[in-house]
PDB file of N, CA and C in Angstrom:
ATOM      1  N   UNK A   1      -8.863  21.115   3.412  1.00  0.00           N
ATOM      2  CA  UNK A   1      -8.066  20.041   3.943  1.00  0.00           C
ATOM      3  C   UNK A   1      -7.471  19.261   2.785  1.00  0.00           C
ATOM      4  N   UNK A   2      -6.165  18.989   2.946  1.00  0.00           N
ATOM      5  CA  UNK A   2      -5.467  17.962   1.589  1.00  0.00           C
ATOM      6  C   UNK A   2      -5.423  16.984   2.720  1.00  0.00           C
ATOM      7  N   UNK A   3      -5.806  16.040   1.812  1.00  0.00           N
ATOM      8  CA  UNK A   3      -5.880  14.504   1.459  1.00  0.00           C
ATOM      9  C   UNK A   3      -5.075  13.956   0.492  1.00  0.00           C
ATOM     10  N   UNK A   4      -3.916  12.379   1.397  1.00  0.00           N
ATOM     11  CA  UNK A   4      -2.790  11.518  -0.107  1.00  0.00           C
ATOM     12  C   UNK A   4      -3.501  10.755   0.274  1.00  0.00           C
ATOM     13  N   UNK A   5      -3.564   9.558  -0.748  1.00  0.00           N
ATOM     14  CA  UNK A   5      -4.067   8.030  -0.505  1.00  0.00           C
ATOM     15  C   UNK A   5      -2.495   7.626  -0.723  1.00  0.00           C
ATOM     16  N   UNK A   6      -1.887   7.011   0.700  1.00  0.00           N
ATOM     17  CA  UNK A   6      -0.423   6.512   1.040  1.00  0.00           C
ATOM     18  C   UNK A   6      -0.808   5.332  -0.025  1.00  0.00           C
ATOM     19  N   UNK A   7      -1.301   4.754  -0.275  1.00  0.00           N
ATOM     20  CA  UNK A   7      -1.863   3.134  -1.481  1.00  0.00           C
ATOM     21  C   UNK A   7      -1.311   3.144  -2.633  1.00  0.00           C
ATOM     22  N   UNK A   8      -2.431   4.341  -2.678  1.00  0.00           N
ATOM     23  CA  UNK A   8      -1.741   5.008  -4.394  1.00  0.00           C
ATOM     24  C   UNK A   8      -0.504   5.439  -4.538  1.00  0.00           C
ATOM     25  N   UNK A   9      -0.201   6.873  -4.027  1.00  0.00           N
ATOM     26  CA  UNK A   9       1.636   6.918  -3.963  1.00  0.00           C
ATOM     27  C   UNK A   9       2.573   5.695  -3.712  1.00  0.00           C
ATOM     28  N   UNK A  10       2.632   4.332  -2.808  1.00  0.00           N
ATOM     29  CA  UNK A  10       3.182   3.296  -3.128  1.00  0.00           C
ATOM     30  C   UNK A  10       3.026   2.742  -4.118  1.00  0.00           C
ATOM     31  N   UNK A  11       1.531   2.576  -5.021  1.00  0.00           N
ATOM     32  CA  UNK A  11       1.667   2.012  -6.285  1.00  0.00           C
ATOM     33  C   UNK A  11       2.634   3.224  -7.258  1.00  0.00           C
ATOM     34  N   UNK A  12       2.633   3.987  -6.858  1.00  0.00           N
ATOM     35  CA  UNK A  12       3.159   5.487  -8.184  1.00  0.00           C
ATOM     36  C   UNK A  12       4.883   4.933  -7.525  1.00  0.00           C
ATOM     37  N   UNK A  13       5.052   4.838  -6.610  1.00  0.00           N
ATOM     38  CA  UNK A  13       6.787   5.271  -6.111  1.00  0.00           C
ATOM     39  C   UNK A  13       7.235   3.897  -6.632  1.00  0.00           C
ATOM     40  N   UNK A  14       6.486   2.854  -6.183  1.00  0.00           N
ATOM     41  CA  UNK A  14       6.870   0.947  -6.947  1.00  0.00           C
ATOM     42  C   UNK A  14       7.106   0.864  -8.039  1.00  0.00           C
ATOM     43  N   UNK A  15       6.058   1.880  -8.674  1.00  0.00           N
ATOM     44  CA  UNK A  15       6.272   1.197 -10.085  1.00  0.00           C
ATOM     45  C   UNK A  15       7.649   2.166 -10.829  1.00  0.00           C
ATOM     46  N   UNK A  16       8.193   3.381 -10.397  1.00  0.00           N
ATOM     47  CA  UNK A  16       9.060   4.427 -10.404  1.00  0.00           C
ATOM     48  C   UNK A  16      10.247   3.594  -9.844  1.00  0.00           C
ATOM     49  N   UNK A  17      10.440   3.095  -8.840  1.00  0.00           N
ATOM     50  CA  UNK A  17      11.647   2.342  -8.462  1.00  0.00           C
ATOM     51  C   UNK A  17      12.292   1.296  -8.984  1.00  0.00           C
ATOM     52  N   UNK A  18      11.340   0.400  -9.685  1.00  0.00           N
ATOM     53  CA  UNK A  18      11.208  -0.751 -10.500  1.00  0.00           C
ATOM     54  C   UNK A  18      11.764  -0.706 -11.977  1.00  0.00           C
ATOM     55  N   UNK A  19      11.843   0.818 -12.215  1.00  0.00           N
ATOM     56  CA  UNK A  19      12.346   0.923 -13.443  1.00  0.00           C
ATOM     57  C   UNK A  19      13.702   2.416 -13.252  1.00  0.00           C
ATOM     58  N   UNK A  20      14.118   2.524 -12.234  1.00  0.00           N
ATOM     59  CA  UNK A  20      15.368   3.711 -11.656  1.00  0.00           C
ATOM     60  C   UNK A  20      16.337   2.185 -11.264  1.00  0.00           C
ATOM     61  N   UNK A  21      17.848   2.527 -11.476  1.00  0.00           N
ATOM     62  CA  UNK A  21      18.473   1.786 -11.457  1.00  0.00           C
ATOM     63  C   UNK A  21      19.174   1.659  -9.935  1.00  0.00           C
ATOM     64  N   UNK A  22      18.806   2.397  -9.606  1.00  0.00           N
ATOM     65  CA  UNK A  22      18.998   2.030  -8.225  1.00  0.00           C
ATOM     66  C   UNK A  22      17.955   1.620  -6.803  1.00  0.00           C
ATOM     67  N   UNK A  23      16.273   1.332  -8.049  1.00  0.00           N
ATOM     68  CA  UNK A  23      15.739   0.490  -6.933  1.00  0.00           C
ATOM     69  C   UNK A  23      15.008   1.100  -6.023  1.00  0.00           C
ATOM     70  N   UNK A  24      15.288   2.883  -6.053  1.00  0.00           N
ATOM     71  CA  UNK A  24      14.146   3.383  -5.144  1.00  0.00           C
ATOM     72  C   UNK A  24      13.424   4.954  -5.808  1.00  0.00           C
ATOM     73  N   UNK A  25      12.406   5.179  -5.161  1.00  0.00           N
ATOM     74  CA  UNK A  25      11.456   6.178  -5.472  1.00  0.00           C
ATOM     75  C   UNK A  25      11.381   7.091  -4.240  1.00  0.00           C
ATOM     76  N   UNK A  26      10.817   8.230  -4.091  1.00  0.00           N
ATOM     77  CA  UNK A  26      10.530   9.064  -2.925  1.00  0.00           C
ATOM     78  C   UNK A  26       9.965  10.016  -3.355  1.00  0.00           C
ATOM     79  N   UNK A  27       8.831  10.441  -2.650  1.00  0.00           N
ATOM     80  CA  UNK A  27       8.017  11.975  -2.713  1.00  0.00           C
ATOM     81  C   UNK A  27       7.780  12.382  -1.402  1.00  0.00           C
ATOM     82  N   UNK A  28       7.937  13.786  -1.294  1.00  0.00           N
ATOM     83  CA  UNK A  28       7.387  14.437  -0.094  1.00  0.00           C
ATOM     84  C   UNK A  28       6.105  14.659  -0.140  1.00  0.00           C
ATOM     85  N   UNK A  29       5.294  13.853   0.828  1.00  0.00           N
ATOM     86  CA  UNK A  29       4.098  13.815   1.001  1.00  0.00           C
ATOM     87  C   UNK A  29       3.480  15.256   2.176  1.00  0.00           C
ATOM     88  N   UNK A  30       4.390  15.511   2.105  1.00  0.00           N
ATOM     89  CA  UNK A  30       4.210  16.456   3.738  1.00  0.00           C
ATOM     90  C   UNK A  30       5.622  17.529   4.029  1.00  0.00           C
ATOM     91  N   UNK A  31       5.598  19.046   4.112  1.00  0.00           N
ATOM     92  CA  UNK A  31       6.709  19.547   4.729  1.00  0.00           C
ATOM     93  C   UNK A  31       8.069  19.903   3.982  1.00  0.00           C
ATOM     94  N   UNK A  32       8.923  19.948   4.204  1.00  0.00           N
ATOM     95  CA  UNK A  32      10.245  20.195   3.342  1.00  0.00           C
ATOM     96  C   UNK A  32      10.892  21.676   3.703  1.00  0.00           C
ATOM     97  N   UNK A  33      11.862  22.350   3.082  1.00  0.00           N
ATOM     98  CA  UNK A  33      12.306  23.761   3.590  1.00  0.00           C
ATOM     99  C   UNK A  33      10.911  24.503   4.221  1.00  0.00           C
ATOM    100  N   UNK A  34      11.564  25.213   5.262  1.00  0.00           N
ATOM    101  CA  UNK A  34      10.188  25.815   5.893  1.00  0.00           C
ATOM    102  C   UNK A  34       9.141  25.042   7.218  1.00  0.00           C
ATOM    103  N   UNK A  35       9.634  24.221   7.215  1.00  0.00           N
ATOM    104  CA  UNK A  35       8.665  22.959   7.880  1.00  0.00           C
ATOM    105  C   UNK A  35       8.726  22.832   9.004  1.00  0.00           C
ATOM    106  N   UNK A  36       8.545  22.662  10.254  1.00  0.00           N
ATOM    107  CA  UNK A  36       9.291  21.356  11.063  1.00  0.00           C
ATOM    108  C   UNK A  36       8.650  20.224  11.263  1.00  0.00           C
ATOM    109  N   UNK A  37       8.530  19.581  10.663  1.00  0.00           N
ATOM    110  CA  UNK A  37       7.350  18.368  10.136  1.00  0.00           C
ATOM    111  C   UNK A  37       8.083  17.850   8.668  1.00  0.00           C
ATOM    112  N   UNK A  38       8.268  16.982   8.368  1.00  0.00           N
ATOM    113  CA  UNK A  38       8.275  16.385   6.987  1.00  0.00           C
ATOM    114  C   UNK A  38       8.401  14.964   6.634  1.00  0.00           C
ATOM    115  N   UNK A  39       7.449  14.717   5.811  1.00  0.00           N
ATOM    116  CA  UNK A  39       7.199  13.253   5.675  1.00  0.00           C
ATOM    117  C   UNK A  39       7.084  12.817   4.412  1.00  0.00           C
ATOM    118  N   UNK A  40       7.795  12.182   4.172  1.00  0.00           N
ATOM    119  CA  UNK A  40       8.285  11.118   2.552  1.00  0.00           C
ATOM    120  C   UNK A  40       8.154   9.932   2.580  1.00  0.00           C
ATOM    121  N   UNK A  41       7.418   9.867   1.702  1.00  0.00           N
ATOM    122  CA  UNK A  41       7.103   8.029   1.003  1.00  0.00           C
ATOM    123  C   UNK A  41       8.564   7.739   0.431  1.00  0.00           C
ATOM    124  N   UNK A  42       9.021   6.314   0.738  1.00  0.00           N
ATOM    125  CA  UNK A  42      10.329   6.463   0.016  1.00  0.00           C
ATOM    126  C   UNK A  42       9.916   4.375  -0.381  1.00  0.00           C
ATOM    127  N   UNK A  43       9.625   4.686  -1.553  1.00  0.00           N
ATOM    128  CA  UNK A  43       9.687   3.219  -2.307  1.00  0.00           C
ATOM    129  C   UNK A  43      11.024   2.123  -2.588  1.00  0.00           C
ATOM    130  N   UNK A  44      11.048   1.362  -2.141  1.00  0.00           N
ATOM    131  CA  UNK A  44      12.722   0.629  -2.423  1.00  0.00           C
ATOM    132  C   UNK A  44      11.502  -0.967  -3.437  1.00  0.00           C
ATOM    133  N   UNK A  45      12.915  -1.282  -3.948  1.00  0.00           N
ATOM    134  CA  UNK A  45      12.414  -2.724  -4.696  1.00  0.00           C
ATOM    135  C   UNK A  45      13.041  -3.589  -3.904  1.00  0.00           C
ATOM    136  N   UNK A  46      12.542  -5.034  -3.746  1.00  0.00           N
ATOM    137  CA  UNK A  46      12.910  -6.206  -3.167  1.00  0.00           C
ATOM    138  C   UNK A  46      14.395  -5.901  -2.694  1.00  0.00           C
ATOM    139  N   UNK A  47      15.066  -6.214  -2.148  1.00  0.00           N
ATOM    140  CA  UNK A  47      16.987  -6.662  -2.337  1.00  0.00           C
ATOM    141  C   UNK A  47      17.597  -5.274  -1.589  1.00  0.00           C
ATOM    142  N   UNK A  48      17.301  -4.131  -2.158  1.00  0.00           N
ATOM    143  CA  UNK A  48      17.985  -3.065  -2.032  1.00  0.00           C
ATOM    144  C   UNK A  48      17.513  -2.391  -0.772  1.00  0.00           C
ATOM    145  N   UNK A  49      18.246  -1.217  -0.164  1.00  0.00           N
ATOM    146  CA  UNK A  49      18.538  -0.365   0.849  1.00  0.00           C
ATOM    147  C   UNK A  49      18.841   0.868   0.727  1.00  0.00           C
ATOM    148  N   UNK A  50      18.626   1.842   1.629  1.00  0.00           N
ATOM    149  CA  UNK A  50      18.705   3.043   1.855  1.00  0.00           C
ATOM    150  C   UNK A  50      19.688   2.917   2.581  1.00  0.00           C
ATOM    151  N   UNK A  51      21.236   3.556   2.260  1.00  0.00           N
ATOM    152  CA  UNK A  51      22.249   3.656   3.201  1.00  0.00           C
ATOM    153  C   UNK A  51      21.858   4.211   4.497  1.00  0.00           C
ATOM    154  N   UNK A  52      23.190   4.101   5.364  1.00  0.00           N
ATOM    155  CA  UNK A  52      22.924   4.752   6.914  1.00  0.00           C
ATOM    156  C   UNK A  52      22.935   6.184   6.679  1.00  0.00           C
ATOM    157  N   UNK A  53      22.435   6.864   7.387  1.00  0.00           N
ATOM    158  CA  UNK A  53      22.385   8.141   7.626  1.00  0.00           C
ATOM    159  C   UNK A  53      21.998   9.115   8.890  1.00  0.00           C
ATOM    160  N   UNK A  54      22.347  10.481   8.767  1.00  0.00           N
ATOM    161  CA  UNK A  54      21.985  11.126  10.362  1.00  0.00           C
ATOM    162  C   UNK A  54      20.335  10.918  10.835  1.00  0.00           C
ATOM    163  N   UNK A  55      19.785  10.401  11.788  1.00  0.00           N
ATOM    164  CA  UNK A  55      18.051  10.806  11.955  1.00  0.00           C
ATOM    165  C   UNK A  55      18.182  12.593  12.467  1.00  0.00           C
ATOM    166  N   UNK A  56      17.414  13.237  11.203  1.00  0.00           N
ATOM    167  CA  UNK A  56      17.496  14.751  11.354  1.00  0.00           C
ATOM    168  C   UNK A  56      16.559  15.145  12.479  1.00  0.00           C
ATOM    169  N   UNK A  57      16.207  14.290  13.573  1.00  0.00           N
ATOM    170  CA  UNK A  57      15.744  14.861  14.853  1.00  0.00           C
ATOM    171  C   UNK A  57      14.266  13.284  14.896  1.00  0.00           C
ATOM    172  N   UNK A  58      13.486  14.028  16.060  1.00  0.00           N
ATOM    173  CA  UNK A  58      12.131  13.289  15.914  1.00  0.00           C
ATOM    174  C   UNK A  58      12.175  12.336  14.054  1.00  0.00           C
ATOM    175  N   UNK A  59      11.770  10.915  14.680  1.00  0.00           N
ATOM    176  CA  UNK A  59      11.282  10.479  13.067  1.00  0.00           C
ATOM    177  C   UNK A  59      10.628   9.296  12.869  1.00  0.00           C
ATOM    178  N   UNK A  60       9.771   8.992  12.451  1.00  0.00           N
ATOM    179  CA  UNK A  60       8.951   7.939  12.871  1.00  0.00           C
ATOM    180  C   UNK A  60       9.363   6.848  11.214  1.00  0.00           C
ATOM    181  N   UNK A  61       8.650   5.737  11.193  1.00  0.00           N
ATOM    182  CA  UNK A  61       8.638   4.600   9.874  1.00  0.00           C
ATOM    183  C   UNK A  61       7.269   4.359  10.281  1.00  0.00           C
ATOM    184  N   UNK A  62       6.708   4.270   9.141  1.00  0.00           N
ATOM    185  CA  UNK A  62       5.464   3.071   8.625  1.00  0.00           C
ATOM    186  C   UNK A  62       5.651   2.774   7.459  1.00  0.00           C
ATOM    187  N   UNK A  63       5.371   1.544   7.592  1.00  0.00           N
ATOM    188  CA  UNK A  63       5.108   0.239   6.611  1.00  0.00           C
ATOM    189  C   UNK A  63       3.507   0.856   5.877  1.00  0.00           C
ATOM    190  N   UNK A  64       4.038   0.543   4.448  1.00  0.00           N
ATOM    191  CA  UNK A  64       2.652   0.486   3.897  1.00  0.00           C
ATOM    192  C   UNK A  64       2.228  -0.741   2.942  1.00  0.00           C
ATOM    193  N   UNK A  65       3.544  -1.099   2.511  1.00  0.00           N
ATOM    194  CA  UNK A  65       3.428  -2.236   1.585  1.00  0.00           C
ATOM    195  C   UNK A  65       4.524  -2.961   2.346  1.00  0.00           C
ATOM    196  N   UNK A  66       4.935  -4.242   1.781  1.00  0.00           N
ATOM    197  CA  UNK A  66       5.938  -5.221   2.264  1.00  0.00           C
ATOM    198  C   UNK A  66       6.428  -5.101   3.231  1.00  0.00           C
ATOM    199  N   UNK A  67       8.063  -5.812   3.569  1.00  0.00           N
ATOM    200  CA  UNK A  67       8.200  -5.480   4.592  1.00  0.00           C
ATOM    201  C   UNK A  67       9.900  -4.947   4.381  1.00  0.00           C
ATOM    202  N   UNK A  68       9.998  -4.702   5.567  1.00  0.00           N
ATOM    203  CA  UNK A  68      11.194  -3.333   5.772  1.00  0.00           C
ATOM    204  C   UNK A  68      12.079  -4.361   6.938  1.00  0.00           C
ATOM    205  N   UNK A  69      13.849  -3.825   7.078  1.00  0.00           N
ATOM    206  CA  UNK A  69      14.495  -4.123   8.096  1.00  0.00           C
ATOM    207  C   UNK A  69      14.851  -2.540   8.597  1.00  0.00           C
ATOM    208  N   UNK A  70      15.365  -2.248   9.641  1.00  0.00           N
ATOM    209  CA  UNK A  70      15.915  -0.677  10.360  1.00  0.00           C
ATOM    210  C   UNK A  70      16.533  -1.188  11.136  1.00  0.00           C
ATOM    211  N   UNK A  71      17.744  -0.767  10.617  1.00  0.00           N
ATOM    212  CA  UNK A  71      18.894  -1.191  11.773  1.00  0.00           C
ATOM    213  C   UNK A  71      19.599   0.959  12.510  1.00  0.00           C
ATOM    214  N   UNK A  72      19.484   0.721  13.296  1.00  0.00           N
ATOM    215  CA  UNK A  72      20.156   1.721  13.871  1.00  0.00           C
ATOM    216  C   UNK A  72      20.818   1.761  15.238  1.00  0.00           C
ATOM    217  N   UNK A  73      22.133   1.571  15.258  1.00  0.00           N
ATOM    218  CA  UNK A  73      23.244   1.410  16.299  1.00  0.00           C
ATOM    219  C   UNK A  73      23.213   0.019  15.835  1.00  0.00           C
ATOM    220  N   UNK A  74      22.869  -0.628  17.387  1.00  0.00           N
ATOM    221  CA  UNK A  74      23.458  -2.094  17.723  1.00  0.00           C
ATOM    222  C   UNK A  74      22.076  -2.641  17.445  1.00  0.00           C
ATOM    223  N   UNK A  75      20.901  -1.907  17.240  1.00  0.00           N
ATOM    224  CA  UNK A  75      19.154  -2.162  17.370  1.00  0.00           C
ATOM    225  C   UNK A  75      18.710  -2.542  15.821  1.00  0.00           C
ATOM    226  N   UNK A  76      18.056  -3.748  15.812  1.00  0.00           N
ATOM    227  CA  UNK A  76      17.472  -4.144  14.098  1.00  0.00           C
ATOM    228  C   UNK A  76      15.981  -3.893  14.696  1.00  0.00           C
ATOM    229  N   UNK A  77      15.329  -3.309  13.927  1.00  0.00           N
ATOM    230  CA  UNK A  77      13.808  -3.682  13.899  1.00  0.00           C
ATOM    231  C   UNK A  77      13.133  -4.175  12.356  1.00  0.00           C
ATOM    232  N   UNK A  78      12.111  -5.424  12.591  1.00  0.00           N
ATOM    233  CA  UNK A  78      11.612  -5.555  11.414  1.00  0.00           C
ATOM    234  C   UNK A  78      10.171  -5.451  11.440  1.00  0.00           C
ATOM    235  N   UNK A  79       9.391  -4.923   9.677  1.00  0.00           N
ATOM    236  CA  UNK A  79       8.093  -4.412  10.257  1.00  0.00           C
ATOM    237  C   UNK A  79       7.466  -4.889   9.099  1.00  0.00           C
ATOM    238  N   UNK A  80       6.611  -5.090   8.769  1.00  0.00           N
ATOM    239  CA  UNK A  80       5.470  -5.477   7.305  1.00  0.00           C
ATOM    240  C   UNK A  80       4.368  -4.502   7.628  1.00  0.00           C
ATOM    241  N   UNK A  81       3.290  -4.512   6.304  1.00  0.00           N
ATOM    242  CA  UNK A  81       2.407  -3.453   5.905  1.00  0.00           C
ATOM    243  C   UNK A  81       1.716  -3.204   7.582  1.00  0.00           C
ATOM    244  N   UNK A  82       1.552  -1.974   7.669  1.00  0.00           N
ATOM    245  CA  UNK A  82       0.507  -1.540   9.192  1.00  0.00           C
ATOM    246  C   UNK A  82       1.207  -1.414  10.333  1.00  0.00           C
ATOM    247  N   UNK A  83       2.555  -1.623  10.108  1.00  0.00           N
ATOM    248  CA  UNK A  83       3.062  -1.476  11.620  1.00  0.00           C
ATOM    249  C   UNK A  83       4.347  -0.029  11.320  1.00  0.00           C
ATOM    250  N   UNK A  84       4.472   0.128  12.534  1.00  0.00           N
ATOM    251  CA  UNK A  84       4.633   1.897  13.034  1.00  0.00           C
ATOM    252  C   UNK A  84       5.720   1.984  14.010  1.00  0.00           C
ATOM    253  N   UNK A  85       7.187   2.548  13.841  1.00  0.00           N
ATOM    254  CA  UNK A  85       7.985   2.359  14.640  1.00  0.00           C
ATOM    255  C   UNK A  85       8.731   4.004  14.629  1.00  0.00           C
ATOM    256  N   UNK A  86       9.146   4.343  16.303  1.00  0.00           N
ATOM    257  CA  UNK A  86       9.533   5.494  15.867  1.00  0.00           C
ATOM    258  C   UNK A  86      11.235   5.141  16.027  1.00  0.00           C
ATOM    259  N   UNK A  87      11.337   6.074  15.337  1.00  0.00           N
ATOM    260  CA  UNK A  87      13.472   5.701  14.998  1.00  0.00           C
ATOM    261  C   UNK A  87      14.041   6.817  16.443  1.00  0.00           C
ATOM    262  N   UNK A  88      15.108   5.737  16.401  1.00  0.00           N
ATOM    263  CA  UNK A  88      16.440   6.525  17.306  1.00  0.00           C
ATOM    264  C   UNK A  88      16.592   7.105  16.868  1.00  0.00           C
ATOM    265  N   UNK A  89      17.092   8.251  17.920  1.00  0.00           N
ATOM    266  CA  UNK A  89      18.082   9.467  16.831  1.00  0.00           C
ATOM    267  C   UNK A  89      19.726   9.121  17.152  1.00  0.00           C
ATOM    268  N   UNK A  90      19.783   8.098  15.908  1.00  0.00           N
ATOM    269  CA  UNK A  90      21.264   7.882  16.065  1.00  0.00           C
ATOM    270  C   UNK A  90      21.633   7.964  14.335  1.00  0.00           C
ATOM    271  N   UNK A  91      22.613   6.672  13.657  1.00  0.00           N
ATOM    272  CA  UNK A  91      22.248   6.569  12.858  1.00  0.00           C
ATOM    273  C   UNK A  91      21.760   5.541  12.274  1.00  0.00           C
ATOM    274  N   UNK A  92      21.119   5.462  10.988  1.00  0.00           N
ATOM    275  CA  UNK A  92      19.981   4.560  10.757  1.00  0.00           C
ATOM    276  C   UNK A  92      20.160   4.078   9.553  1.00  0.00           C
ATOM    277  N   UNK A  93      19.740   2.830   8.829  1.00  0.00           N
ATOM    278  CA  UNK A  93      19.594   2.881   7.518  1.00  0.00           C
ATOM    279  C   UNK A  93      18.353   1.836   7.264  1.00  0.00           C
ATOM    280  N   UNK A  94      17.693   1.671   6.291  1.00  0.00           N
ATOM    281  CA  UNK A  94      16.859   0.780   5.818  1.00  0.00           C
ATOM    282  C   UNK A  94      16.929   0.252   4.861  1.00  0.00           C
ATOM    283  N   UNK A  95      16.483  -1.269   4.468  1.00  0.00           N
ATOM    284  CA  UNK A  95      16.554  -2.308   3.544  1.00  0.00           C
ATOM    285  C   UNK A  95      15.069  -2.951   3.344  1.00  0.00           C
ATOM    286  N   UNK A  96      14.865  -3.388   2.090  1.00  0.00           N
ATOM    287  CA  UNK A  96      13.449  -3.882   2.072  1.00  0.00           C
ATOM    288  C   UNK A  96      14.032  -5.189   1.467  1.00  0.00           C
TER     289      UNK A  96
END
């Protein structure tokens, strides 16, 4: 059985984003070509955002550290560490 500690990879992707000039980090924790499942830690710093984009089918968000906005369509959701939202499949973008 593999085991991530999601804790640690946010401390590894934070401290990686913090010093990339555009503010964010990401690893595939799970899945990728081959998959139908795939799940990525994606680290942003204070201010910045993940443009809009297609939701590539089923896709869920959790919060592990701070907090997050998700706007997709006309719908904002906001979430801090522990909370769990699954996304429209429309399009989406996120801001921390």
């Amino acid at each position: 059985m593999d085991t991530t500690s999601l804790d640690t990879l946010a401390d590894e992707h934070l401290a990686k984003a913090r010093e990339h000039s555009a503010g964010r980090s990401a690893h595939t924790v799970y899945g990728g070509q081959g998959h139908a499942l795939r799940q990525t830690l994606i680290a942003l710093v204070a201010g910045r955002r993940l443009g809009e984009h297609e939701n590539p089918g089923e896709a869920t968000l959790y919060v592990v550290r701070g907090r997050v906005a998700l706007h997709a369509g006309e719908e904002t959701w906001e979430g801090s560490a522990g909370t769990h939202v699954v996304i429209p499949q429309q399009h989406s973008g996120a801001r921390r």
